[in-house]
C-alpha atoms as a PDB file:
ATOM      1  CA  UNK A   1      19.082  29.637  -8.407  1.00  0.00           C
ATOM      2  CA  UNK A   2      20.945  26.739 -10.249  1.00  0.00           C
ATOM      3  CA  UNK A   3      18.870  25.183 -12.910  1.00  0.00           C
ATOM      4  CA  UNK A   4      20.001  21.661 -11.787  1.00  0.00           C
ATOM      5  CA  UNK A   5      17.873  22.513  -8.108  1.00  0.00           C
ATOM      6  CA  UNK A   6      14.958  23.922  -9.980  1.00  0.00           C
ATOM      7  CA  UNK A   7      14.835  20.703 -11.862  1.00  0.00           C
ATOM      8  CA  UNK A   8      15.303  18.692  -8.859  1.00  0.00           C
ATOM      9  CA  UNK A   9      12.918  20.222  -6.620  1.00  0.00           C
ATOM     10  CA  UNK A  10      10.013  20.083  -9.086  1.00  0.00           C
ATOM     11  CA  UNK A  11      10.334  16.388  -9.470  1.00  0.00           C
ATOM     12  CA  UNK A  12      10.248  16.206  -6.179  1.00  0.00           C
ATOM     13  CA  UNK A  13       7.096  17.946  -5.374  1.00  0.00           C
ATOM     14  CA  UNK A  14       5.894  16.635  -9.044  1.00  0.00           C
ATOM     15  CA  UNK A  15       6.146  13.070  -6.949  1.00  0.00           C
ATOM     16  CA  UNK A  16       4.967  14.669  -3.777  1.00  0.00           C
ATOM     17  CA  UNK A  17       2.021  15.559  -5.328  1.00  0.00           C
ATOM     18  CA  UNK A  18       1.720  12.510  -7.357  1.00  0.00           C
ATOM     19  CA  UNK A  19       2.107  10.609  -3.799  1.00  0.00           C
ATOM     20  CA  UNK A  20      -0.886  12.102  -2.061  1.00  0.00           C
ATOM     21  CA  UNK A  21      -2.851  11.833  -5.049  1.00  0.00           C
ATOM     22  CA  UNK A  22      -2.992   8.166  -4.659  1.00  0.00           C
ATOM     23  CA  UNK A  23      -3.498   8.614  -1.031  1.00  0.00           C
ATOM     24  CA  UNK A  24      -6.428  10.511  -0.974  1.00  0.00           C
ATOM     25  CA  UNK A  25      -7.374   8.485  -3.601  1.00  0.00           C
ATOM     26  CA  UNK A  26      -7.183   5.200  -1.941  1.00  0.00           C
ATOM     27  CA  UNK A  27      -8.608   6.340   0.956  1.00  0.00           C
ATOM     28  CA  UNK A  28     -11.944   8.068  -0.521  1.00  0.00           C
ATOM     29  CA  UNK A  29     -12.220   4.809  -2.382  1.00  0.00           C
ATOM     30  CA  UNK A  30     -11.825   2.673   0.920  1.00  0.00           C
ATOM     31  CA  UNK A  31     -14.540   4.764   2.818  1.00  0.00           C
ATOM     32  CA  UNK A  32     -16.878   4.738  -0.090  1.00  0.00           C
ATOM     33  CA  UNK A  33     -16.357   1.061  -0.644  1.00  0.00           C
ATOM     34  CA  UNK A  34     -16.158  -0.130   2.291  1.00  0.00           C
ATOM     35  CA  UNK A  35     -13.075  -2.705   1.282  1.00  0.00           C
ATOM     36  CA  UNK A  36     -10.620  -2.444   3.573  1.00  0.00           C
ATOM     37  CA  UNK A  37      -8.057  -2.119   0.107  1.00  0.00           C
ATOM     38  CA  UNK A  38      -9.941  -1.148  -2.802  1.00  0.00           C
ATOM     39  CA  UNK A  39      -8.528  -2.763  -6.133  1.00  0.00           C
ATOM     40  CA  UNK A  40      -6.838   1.014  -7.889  1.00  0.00           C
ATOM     41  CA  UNK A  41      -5.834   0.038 -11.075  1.00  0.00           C
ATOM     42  CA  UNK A  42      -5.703  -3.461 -10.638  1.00  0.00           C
ATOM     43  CA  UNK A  43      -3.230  -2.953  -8.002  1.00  0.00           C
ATOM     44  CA  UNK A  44      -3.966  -3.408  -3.931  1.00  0.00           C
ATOM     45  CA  UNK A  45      -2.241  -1.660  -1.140  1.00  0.00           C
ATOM     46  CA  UNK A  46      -2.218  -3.012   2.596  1.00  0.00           C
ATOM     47  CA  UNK A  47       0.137  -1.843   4.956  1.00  0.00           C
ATOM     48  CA  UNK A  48       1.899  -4.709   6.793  1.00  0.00           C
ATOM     49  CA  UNK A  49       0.194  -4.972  10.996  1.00  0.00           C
ATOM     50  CA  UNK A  50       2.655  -7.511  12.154  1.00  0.00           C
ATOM     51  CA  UNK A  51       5.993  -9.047  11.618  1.00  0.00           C
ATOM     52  CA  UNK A  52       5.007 -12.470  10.883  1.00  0.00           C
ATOM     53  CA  UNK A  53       6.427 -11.980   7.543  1.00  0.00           C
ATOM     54  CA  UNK A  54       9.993 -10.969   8.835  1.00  0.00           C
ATOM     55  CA  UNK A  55      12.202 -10.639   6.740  1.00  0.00           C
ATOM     56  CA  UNK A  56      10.704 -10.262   2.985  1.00  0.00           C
ATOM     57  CA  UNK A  57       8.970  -6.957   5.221  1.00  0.00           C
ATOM     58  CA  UNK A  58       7.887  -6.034   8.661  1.00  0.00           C
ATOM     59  CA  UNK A  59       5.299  -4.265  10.360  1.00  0.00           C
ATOM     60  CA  UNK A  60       4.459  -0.615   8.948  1.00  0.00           C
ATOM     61  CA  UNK A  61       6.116  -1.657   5.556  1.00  0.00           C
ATOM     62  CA  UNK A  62       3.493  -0.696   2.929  1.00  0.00           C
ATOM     63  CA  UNK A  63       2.564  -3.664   0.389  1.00  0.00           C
ATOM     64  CA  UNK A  64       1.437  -3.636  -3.360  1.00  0.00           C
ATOM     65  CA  UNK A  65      -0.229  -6.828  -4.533  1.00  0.00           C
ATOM     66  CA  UNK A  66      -2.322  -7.704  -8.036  1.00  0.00           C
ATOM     67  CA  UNK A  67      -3.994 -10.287  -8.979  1.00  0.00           C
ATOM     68  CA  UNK A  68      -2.659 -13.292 -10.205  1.00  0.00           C
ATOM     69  CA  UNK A  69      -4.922 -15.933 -12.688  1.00  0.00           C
ATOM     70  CA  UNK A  70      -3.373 -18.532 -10.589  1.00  0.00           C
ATOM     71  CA  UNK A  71      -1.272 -19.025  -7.425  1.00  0.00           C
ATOM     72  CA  UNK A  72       1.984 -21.325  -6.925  1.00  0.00           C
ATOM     73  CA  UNK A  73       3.139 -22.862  -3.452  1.00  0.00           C
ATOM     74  CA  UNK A  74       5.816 -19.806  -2.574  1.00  0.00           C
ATOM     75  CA  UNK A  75       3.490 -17.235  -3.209  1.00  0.00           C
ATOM     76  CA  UNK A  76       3.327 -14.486  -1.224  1.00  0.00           C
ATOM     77  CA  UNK A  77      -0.751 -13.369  -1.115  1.00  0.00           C
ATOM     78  CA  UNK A  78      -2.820 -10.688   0.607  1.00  0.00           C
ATOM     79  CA  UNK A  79      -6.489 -13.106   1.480  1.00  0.00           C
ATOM     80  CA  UNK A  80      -9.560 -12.084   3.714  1.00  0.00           C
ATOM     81  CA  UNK A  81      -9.913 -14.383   6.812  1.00  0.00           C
ATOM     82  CA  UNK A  82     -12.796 -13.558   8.892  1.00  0.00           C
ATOM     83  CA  UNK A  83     -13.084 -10.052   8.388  1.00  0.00           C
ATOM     84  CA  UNK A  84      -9.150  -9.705   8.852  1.00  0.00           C
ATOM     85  CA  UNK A  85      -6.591  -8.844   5.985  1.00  0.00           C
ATOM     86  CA  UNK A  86      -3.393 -11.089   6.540  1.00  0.00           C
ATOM     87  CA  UNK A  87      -0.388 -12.019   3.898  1.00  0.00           C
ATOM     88  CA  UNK A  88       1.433 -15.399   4.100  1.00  0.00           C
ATOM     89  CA  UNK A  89       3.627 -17.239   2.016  1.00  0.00           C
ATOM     90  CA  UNK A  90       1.187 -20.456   0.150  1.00  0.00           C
ATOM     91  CA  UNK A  91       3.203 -23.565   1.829  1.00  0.00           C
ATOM     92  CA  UNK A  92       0.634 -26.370  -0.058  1.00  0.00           C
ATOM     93  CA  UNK A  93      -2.336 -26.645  -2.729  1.00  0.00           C
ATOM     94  CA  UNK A  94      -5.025 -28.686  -2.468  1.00  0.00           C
ATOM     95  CA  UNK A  95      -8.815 -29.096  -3.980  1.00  0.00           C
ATOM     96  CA  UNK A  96      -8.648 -24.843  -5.115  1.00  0.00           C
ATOM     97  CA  UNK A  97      -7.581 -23.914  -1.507  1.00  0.00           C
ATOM     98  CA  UNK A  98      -4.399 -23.312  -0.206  1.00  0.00           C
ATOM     99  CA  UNK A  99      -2.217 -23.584   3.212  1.00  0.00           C
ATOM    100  CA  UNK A 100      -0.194 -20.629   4.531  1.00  0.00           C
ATOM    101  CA  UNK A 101       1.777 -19.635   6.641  1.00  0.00           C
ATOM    102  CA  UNK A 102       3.815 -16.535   7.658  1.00  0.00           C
ATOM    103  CA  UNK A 103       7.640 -16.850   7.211  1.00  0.00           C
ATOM    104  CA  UNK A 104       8.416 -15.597  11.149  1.00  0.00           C
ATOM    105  CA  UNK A 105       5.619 -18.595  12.262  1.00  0.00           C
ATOM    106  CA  UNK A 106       6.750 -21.803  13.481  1.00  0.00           C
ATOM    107  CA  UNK A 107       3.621 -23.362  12.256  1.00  0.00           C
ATOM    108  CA  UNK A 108       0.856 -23.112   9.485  1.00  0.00           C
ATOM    109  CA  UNK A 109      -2.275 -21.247   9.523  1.00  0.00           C
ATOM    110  CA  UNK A 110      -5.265 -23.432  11.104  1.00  0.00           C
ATOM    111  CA  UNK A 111      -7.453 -22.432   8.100  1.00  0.00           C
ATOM    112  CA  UNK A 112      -7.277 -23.236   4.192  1.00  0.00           C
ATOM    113  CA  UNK A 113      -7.523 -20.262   1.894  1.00  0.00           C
ATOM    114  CA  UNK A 114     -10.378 -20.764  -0.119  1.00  0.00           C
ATOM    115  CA  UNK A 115      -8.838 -19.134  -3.781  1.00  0.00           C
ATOM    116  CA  UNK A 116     -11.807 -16.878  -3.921  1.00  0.00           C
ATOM    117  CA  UNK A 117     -10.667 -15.089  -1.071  1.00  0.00           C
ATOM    118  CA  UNK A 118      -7.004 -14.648  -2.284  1.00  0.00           C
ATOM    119  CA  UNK A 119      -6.638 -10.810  -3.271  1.00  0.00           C
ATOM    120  CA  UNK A 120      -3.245 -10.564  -4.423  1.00  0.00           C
ATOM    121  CA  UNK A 121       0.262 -11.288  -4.792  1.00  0.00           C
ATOM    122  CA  UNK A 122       2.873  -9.764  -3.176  1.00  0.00           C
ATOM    123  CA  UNK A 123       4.840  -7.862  -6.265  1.00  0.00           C
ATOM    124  CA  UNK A 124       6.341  -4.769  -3.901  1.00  0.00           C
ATOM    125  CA  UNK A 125       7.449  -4.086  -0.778  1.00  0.00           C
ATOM    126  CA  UNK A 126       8.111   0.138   0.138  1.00  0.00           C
ATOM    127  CA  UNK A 127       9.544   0.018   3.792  1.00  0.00           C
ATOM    128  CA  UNK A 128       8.153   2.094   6.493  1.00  0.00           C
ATOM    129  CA  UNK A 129       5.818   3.662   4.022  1.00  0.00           C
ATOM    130  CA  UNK A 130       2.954   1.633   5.527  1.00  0.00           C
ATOM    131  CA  UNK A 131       3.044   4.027   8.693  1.00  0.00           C
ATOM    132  CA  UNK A 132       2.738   7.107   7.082  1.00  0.00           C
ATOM    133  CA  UNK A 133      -0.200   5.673   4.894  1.00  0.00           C
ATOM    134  CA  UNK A 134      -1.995   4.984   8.515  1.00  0.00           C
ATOM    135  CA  UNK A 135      -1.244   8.430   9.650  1.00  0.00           C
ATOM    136  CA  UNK A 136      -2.351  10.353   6.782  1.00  0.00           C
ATOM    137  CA  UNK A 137      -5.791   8.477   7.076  1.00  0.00           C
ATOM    138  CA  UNK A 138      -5.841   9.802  10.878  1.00  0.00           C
ATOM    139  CA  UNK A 139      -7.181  13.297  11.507  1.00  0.00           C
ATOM    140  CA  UNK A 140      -4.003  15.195  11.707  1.00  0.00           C
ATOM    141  CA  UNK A 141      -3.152  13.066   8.940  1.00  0.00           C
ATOM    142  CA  UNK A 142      -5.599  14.256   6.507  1.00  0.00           C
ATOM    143  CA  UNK A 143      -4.750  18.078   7.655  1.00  0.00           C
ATOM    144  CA  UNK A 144      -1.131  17.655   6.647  1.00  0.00           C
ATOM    145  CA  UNK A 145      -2.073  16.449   3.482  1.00  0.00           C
ATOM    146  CA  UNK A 146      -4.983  18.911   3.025  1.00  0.00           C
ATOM    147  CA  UNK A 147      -1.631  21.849   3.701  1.00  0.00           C
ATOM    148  CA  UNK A 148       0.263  19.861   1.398  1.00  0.00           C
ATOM    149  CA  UNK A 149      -1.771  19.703  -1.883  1.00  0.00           C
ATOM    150  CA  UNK A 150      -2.287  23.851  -0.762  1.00  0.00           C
ATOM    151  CA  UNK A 151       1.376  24.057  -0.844  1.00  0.00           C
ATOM    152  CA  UNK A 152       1.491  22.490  -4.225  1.00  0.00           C
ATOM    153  CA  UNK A 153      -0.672  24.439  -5.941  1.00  0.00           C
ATOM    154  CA  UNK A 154       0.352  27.862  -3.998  1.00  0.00           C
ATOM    155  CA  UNK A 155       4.371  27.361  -5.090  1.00  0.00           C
ATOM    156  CA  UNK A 156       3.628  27.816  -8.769  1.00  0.00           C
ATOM    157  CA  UNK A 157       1.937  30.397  -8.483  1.00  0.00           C
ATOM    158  CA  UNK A 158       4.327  32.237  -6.048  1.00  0.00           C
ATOM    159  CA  UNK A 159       6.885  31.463  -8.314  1.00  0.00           C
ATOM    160  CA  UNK A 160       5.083  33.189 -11.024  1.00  0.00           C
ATOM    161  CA  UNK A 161       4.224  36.172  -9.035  1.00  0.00           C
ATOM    162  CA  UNK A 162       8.220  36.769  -7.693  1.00  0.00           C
ATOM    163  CA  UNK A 163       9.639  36.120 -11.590  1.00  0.00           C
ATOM    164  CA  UNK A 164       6.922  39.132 -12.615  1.00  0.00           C
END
């Protein structure tokens, strides 16, 4: 086989690999936490449940925030609201707490966002991505990625095996 495909394909399942790493990852950190996005790294992932953010990113985009030491009116920030996760853009700041509301909305959130309860700023946005993250945390879910990480440490040794 062509070097150039060898090459190729192991960077691909390198990243594969790499991919449900973090996955499994966030996940056994979520259930054993509790949080509904554990802080990895200083980083936060939340996969968009609506499209009132339309269009920076929709609904089943996935979502990587970090913490900022402050917050500026145009923000975009992942906060906890009565149990919920929800990201809006900050429209005003006042007395440590700030207004939102979601770009798609035709008016602002009823509540002020305490800055205690802001998790994150928006910093990327991987379309789609969010709905595989919420099936891989679903029962057949976990079983593809169980076969996957098989697959990725089988192939190597295949490889070794046919070459012998």
């Amino acid at each position: 086989m062509n070097r150039a495909v060898k090459t190729v394909k192991g960077i691909i399942l390198i990243l594969w690999g790499l991919v449900l790493v973090v996955i499994m990852y966030w996940a056994a950190i979520q259930h054993v936490s509790g949080e509904q996005t554990p802080q990895i790294l200083g980083f936060r992932l939340a996969a968009a449940g609506s499209g009132s953010m339309e269009p920076v990113f929709s609904s089943g985009d996935l979502n990587i925030y970090r913490k900022a030491p402050s917050y500026q009116v145009g923000d975009i920030v992942l906060f906890q609201q009565d149990g919920s996760l929800i990201t809006h853009r900050i429209i005003e700041k006042k007395d440590g707490q700030f207004q939102t509301r979601g770009d798609a909305n035709n008016t602002a959130d009823q509540e002020m966002v305490p800055y205690e309860n802001v998790l994150g700023k928006l910093i990327l946005v991987l379309p789609h991505l969010g709905n595989v993250v919420l099936f891989l945390k679903t029962p057949p879910g976990m079983l593809l990625m169980t076969a996957g990480i098989l697959v990725i440490i089988w192939v190597p040794h295949l490889r070794n095996k046919k070459d012998e």
